[in-house]
N, C-alpha and C. Protein backbone atom coordinates (compact mmCIF):
# COMPACT_ATOMS: atom_id res chain seq x y z
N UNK A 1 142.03 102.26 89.32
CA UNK A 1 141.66 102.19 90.74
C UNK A 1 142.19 103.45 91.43
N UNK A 2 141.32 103.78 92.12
CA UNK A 2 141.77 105.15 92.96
C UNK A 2 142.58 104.77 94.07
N UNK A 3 143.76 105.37 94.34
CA UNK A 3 144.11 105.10 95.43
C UNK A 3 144.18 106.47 96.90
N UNK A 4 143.70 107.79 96.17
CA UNK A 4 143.80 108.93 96.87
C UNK A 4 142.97 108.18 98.23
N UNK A 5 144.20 108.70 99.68
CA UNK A 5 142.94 108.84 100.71
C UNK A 5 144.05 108.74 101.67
N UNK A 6 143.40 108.50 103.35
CA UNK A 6 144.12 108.46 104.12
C UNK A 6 143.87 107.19 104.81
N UNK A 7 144.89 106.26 105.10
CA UNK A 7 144.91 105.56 105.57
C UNK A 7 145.30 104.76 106.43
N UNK A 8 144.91 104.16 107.49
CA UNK A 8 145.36 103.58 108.93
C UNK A 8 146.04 102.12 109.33
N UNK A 9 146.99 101.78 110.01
CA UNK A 9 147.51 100.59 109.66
C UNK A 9 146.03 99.79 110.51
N UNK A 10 145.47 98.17 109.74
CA UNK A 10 144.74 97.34 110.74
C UNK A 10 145.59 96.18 110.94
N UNK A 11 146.22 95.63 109.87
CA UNK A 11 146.41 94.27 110.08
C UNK A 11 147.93 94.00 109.46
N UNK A 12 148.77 93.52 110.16
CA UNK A 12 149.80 93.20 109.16
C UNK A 12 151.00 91.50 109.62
N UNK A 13 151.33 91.23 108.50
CA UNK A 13 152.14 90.04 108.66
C UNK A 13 153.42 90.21 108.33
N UNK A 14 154.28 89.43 109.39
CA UNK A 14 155.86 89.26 108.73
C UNK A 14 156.22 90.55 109.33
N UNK A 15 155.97 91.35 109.94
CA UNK A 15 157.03 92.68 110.61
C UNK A 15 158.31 92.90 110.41
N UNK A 16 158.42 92.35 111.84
CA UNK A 16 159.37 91.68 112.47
C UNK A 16 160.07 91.00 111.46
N UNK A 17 159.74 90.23 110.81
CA UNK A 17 161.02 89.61 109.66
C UNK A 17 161.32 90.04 108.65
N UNK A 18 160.76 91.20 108.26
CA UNK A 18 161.42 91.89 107.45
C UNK A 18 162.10 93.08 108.05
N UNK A 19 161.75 93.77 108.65
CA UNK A 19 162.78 94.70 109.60
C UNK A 19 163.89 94.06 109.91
N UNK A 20 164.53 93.12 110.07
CA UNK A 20 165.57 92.12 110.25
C UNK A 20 165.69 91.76 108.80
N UNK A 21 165.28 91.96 107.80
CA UNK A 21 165.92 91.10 106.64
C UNK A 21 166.27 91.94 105.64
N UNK A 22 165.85 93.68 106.57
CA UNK A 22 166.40 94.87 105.65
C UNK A 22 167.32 95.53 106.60
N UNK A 23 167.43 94.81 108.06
CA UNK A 23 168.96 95.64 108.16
C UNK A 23 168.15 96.53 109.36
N UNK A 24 166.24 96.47 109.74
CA UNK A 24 165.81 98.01 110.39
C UNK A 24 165.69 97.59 111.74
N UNK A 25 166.36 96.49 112.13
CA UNK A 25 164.96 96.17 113.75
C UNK A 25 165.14 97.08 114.24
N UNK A 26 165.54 97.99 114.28
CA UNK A 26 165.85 99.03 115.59
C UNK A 26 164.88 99.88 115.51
N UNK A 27 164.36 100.09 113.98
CA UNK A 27 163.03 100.88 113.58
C UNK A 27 161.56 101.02 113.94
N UNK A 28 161.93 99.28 114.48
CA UNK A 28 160.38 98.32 114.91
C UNK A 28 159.64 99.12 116.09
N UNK A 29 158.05 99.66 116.04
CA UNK A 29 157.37 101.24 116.05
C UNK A 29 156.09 99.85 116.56
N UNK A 30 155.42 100.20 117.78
CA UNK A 30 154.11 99.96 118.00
C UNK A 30 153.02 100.75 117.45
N UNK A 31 153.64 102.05 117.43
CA UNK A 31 152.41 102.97 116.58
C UNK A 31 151.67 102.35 115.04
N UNK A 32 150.79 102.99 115.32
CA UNK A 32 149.99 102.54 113.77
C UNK A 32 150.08 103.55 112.62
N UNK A 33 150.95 102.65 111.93
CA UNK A 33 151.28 103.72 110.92
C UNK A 33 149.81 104.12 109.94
N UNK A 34 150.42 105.84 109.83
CA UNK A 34 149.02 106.46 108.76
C UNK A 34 149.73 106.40 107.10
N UNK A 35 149.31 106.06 106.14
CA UNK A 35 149.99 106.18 104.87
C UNK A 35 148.58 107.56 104.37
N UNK A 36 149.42 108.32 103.66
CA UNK A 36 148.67 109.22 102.36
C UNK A 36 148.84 109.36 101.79
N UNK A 37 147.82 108.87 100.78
CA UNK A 37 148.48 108.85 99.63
C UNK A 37 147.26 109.73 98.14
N UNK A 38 147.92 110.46 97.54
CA UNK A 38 147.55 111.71 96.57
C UNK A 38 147.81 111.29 95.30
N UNK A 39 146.51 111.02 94.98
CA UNK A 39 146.99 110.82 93.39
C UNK A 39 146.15 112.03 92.05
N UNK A 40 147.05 112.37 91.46
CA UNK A 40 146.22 112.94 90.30
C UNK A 40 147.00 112.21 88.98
N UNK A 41 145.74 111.46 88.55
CA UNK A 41 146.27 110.66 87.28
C UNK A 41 147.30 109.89 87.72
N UNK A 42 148.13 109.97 87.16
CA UNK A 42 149.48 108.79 87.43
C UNK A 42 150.37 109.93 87.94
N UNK A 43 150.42 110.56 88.75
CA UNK A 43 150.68 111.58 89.40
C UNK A 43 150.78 111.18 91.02
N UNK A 44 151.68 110.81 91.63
CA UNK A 44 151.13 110.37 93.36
C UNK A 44 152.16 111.09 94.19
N UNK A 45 151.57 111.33 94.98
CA UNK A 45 152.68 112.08 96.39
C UNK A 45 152.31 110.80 97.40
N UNK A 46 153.20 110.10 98.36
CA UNK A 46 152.75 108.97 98.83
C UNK A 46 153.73 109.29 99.93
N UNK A 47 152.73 109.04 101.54
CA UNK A 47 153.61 109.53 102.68
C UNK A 47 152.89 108.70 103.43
N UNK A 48 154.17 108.29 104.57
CA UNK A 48 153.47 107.49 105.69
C UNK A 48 154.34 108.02 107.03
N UNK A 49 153.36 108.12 107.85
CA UNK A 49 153.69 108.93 109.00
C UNK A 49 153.64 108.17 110.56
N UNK A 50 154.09 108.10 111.09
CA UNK A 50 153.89 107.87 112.61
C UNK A 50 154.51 109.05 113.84
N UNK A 51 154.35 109.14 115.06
CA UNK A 51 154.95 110.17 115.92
C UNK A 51 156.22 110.36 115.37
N UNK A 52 157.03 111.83 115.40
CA UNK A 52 158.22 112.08 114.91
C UNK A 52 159.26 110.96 113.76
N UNK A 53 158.25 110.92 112.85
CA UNK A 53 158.78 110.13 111.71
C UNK A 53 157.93 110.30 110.44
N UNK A 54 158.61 110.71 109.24
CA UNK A 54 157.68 111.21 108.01
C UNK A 54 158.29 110.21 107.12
N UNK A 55 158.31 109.51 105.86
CA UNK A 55 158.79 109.51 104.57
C UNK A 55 157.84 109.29 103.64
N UNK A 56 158.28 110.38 102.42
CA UNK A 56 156.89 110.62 101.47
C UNK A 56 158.13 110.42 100.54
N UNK A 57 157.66 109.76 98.83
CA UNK A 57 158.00 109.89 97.88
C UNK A 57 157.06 110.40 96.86
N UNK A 58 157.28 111.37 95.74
CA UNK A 58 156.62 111.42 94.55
C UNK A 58 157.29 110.70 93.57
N UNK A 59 155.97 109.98 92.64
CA UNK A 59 156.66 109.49 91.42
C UNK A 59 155.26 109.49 90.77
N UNK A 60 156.05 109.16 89.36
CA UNK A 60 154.87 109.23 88.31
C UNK A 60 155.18 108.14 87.59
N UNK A 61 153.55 107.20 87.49
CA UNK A 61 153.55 105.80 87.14
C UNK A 61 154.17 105.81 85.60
N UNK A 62 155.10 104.58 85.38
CA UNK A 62 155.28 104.33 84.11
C UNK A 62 156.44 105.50 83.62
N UNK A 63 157.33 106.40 84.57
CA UNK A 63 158.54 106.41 84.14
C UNK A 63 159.47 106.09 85.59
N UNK A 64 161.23 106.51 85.20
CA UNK A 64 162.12 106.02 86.09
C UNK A 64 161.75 107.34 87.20
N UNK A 65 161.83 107.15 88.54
CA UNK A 65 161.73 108.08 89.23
C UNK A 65 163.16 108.06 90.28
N UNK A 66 163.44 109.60 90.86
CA UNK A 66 164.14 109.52 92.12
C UNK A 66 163.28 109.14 93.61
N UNK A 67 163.66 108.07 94.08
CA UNK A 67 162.62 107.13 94.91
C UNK A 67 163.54 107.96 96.35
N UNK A 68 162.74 107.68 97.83
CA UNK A 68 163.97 107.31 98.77
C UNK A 68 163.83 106.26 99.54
N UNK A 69 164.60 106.08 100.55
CA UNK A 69 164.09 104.49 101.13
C UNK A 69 163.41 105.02 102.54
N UNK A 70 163.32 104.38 103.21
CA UNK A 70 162.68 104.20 104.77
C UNK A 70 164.05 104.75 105.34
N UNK A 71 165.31 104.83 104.81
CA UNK A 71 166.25 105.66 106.04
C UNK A 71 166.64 106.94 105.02
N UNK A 72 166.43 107.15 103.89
CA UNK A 72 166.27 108.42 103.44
C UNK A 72 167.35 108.75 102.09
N UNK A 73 167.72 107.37 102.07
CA UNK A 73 168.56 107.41 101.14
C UNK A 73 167.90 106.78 99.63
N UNK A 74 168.81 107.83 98.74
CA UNK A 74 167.81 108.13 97.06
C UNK A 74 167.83 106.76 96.89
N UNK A 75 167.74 106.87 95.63
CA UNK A 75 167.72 105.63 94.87
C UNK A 75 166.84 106.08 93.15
N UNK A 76 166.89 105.67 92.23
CA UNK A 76 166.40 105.47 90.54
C UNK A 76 165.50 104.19 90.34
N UNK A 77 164.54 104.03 90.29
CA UNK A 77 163.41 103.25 90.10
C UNK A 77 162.23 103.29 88.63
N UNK A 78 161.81 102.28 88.09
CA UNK A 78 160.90 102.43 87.31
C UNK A 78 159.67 101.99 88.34
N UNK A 79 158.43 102.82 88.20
CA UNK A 79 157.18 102.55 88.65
C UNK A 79 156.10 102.32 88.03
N UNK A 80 155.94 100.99 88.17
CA UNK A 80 154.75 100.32 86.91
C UNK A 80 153.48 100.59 87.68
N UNK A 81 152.28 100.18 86.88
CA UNK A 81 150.97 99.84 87.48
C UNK A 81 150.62 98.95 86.46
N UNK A 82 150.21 97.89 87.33
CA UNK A 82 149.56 96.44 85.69
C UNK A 82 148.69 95.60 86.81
N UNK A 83 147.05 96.11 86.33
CA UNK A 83 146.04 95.46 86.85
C UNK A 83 145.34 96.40 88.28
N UNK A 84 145.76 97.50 88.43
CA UNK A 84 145.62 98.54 89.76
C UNK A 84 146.38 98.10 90.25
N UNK A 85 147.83 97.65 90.47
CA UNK A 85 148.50 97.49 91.19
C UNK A 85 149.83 98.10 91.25
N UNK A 86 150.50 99.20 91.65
CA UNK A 86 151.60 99.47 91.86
C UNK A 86 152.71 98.70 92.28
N UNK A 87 153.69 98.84 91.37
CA UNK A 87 155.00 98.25 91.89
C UNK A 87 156.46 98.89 91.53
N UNK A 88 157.05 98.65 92.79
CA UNK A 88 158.33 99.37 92.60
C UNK A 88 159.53 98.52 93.47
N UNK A 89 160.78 98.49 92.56
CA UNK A 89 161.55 97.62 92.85
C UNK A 89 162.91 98.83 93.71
N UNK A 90 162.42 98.43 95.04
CA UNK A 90 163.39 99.00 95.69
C UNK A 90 164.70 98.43 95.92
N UNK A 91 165.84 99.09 96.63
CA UNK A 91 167.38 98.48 96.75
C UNK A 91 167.06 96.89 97.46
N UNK A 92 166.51 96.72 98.56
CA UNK A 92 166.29 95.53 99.15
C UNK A 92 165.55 95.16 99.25
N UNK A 93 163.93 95.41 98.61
CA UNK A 93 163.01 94.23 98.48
C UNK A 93 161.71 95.05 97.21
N UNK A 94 161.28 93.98 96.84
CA UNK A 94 159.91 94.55 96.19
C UNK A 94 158.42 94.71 96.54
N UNK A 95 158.02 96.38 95.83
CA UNK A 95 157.45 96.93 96.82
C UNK A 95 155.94 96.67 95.69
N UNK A 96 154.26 95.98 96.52
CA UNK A 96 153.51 96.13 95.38
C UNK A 96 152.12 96.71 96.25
N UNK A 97 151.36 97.97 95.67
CA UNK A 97 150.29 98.29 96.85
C UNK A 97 149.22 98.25 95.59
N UNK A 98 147.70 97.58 96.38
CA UNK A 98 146.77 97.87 95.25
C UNK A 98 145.74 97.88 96.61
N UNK A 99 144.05 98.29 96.20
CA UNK A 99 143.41 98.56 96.53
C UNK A 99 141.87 97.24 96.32
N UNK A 100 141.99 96.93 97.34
CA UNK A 100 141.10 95.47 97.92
C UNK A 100 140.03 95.77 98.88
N UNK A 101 138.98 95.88 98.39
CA UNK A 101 137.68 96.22 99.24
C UNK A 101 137.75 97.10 99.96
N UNK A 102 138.45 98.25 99.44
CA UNK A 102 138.56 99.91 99.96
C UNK A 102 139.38 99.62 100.60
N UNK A 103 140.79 98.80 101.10
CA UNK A 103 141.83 98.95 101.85
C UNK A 103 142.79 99.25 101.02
N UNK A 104 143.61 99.40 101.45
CA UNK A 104 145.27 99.96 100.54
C UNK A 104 145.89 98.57 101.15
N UNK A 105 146.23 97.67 100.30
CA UNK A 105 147.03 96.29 100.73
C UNK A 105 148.49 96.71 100.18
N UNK A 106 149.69 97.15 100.98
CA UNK A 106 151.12 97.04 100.30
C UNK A 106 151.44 95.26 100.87
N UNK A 107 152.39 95.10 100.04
CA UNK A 107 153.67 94.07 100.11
C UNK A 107 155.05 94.71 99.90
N UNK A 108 155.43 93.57 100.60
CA UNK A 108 157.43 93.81 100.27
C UNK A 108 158.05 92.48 100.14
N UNK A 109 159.17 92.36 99.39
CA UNK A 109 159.36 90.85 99.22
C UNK A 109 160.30 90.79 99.07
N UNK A 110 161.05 90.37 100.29
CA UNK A 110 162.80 90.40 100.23
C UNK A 110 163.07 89.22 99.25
N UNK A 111 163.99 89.55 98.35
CA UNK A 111 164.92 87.94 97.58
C UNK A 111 165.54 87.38 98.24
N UNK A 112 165.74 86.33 97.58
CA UNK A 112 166.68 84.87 97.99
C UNK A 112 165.77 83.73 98.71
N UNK A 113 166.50 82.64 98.94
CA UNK A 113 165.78 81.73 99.30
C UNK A 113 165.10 81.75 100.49
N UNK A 114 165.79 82.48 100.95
CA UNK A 114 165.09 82.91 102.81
C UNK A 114 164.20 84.24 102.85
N UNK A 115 163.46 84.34 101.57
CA UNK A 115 162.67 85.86 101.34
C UNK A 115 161.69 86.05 102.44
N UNK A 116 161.49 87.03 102.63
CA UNK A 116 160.17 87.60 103.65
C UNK A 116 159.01 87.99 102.96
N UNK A 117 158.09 88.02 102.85
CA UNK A 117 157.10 88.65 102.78
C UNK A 117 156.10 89.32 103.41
N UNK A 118 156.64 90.42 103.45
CA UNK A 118 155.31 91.68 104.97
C UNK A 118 154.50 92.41 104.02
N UNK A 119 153.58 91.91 104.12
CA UNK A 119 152.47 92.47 104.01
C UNK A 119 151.71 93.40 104.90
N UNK A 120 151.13 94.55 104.51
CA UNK A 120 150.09 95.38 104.99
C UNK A 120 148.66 95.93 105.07
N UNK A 121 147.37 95.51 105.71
CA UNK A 121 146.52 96.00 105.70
C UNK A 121 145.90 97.02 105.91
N UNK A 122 145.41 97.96 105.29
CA UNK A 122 145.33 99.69 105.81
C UNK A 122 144.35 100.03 105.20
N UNK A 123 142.97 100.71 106.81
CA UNK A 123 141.70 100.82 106.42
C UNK A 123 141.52 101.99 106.09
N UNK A 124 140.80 102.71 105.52
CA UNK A 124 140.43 104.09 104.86
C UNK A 124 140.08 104.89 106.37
N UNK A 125 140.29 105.80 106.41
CA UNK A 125 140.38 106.63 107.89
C UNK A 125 139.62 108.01 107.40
């Protein structure tokens, strides 16, 4: 599945409870976030942008990569793909994006019994 393109936030669930269940409310942004994302082969540069705010990671599917988070700090990750679906297990939640009737759908999925799940809808722009 291709995922190269640019893309616009439309629809999303759980915000708000996961920004609180990673520690960010203060982060919480009305803007609509743009994600871009570049792939050659299992090759991806992946950036999401809003007014005065960038974070892009490169990694390459199917080994360990240097990841960073949403406040900029590294981290060591393996990055799978099984079924077009990307996934990557970040410090505080798991991260899975695949491509659903030309949208880019991410998830995040905080652990424990009180987990969040925010999901993202993002239309091709």
């Amino acid at each position: 599945m291709a995922f190269s393109g640019k893309y616009e936030l439309e629809s999303q669930e759980n915000y708000v409870e996961f920004l609180e269940a990673v520690g960010l409310q203060n982060a919480k942004t009305d803007h609509k976030v743009v994600t871009e994302v570049l792939q050659d082969g299992n090759n991806f540069t992946w950036t999401q942008t809003i007014p005065n705010w960038t974070w892009s990671n490169k990694f390459i599917v199917g080994q360990e990569c240097e990841l960073a988070t949403m406040t900029g700090s590294k981290f060591k990750a393996p990055v799978t793909m099984e079924g077009g679906k990307i996934s990557v297990q970040f410090p505080q939640y798991h991260f899975t994006a695949e491509i659903v009737d030309d949208k880019l759908v991410m998830t995040c999925v905080t652990p424990g019994e009180k987990g969040v799940t925010f999901k993202r809808i993002n239309k091709r722009i």
